[in-house]
Protein backbone atom coordinates (compact mmCIF):
# COMPACT_ATOMS: atom_id res chain seq x y z
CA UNK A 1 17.71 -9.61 -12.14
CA UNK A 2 17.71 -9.68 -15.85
CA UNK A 3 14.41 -7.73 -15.87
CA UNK A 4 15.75 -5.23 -13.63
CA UNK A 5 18.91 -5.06 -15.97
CA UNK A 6 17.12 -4.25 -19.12
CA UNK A 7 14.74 -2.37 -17.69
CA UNK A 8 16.20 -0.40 -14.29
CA UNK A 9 14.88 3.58 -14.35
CA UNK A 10 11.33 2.77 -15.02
CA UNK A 11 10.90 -0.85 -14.69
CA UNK A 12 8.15 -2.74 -16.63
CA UNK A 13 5.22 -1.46 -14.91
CA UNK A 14 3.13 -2.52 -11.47
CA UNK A 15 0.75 -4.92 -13.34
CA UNK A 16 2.82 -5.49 -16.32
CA UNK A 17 5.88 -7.90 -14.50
CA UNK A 18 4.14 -11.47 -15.45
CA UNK A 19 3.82 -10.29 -19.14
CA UNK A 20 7.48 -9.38 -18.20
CA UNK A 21 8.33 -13.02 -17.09
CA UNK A 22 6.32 -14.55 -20.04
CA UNK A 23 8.32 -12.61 -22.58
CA UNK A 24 11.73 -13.80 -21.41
CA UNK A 25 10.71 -16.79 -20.54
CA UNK A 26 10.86 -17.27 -17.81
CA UNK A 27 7.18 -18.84 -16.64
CA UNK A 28 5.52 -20.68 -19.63
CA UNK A 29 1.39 -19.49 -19.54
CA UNK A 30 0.56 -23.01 -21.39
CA UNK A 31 1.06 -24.29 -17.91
CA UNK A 32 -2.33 -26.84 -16.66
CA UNK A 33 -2.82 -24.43 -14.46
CA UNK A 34 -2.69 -20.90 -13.92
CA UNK A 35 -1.08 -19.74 -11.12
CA UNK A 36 -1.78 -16.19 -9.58
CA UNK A 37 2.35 -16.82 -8.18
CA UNK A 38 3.65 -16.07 -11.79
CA UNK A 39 2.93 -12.32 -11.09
CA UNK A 40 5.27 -11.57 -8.17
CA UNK A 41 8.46 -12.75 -7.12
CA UNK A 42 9.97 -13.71 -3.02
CA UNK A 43 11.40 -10.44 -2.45
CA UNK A 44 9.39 -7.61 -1.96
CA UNK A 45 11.96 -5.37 -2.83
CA UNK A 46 13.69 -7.07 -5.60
CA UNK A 47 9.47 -6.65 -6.99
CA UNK A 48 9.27 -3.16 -6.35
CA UNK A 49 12.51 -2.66 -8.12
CA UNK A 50 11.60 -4.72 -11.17
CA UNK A 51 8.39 -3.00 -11.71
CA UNK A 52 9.08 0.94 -10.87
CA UNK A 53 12.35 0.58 -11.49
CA UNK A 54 15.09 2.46 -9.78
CA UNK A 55 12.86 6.05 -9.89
CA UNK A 56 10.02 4.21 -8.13
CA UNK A 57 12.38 2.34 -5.70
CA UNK A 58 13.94 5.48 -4.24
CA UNK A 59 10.73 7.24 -3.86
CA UNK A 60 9.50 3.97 -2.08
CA UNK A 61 12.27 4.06 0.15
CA UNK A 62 12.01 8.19 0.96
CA UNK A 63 8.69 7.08 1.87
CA UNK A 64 9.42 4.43 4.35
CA UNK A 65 12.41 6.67 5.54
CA UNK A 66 10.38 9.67 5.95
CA UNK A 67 7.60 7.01 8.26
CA UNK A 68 10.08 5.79 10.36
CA UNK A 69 11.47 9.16 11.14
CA UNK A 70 8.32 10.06 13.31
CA UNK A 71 7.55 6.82 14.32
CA UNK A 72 6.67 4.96 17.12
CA UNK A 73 8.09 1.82 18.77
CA UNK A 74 5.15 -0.28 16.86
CA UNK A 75 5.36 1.31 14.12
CA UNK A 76 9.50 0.24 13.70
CA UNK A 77 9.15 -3.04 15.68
CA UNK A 78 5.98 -3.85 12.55
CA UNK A 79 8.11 -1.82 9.51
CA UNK A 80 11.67 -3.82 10.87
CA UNK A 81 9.85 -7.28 10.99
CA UNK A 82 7.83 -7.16 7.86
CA UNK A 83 10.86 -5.69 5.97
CA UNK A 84 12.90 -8.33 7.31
CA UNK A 85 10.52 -10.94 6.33
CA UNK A 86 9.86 -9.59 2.71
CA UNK A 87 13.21 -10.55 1.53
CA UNK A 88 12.01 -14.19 1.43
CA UNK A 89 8.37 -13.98 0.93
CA UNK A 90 6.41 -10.98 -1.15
CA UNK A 91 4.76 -9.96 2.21
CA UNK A 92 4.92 -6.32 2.07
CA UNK A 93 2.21 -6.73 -0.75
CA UNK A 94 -0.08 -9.09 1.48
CA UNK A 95 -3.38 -7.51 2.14
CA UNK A 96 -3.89 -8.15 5.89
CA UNK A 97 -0.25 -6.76 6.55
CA UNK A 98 -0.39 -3.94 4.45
CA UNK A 99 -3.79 -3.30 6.38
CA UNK A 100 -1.98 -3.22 9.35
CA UNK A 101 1.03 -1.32 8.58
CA UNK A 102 -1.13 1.51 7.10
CA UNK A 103 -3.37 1.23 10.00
CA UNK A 104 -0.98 1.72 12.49
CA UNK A 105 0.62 4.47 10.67
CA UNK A 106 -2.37 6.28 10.21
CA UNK A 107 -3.23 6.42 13.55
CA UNK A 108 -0.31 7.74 14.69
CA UNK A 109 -0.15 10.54 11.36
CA UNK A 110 -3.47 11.89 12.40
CA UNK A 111 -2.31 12.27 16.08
């Protein structure tokens, strides 16, 4: 929250949040081991937010909005349950599901 705070209409940048982290302090990079974790945080959201700040969250969500308008009954059962679930675990950013969401939605935009 503090990231989003100092930083909220552009954020700090897609690939830039674990610098982000590491400059307030909040993950230490003289850690044993690197872990890939320091670069994201549980909610998928509260991520998008801190990195495109609030300009990049609203277009995110006119995106999503503008999806679900014409879609199909998989396409909102999928959107619903992986939204739901991204508010504890970064999962909208997991390869295999975002493979399947845009999958699924491109099969029915080219319809």
């Amino acid at each position: 929250m503090k990231i989003i705070q100092d930083h909220p209409v552009f954020g700090v940048g897609f690939n830039a949040y674990r610098y982000a982290q590491l400059n307030y302090g909040f993950r230490n990079d003289k850690a044993e081991r690197i872990s890939h974790a320091d670069s994201g945080v549980d909610n998928s959201m509260l991520f998008v937010l801190a990195t495109t700040g609030v300009v990049g969250f609203l277009f995110y969500l006119f995106m999503w909005i503008r999806i679900l308008k014409t879609a199909n009954v998989l396409i909102i059962a999928s959107v619903i349950g992986v939204v739901i679930d991204s508010l504890f675990v970064n999962s909208l950013f997991y390869t295999y599901i975002m493979f399947w969401l845009w999958v699924i939605i491109g099969l029915r935009e080219n319809k």
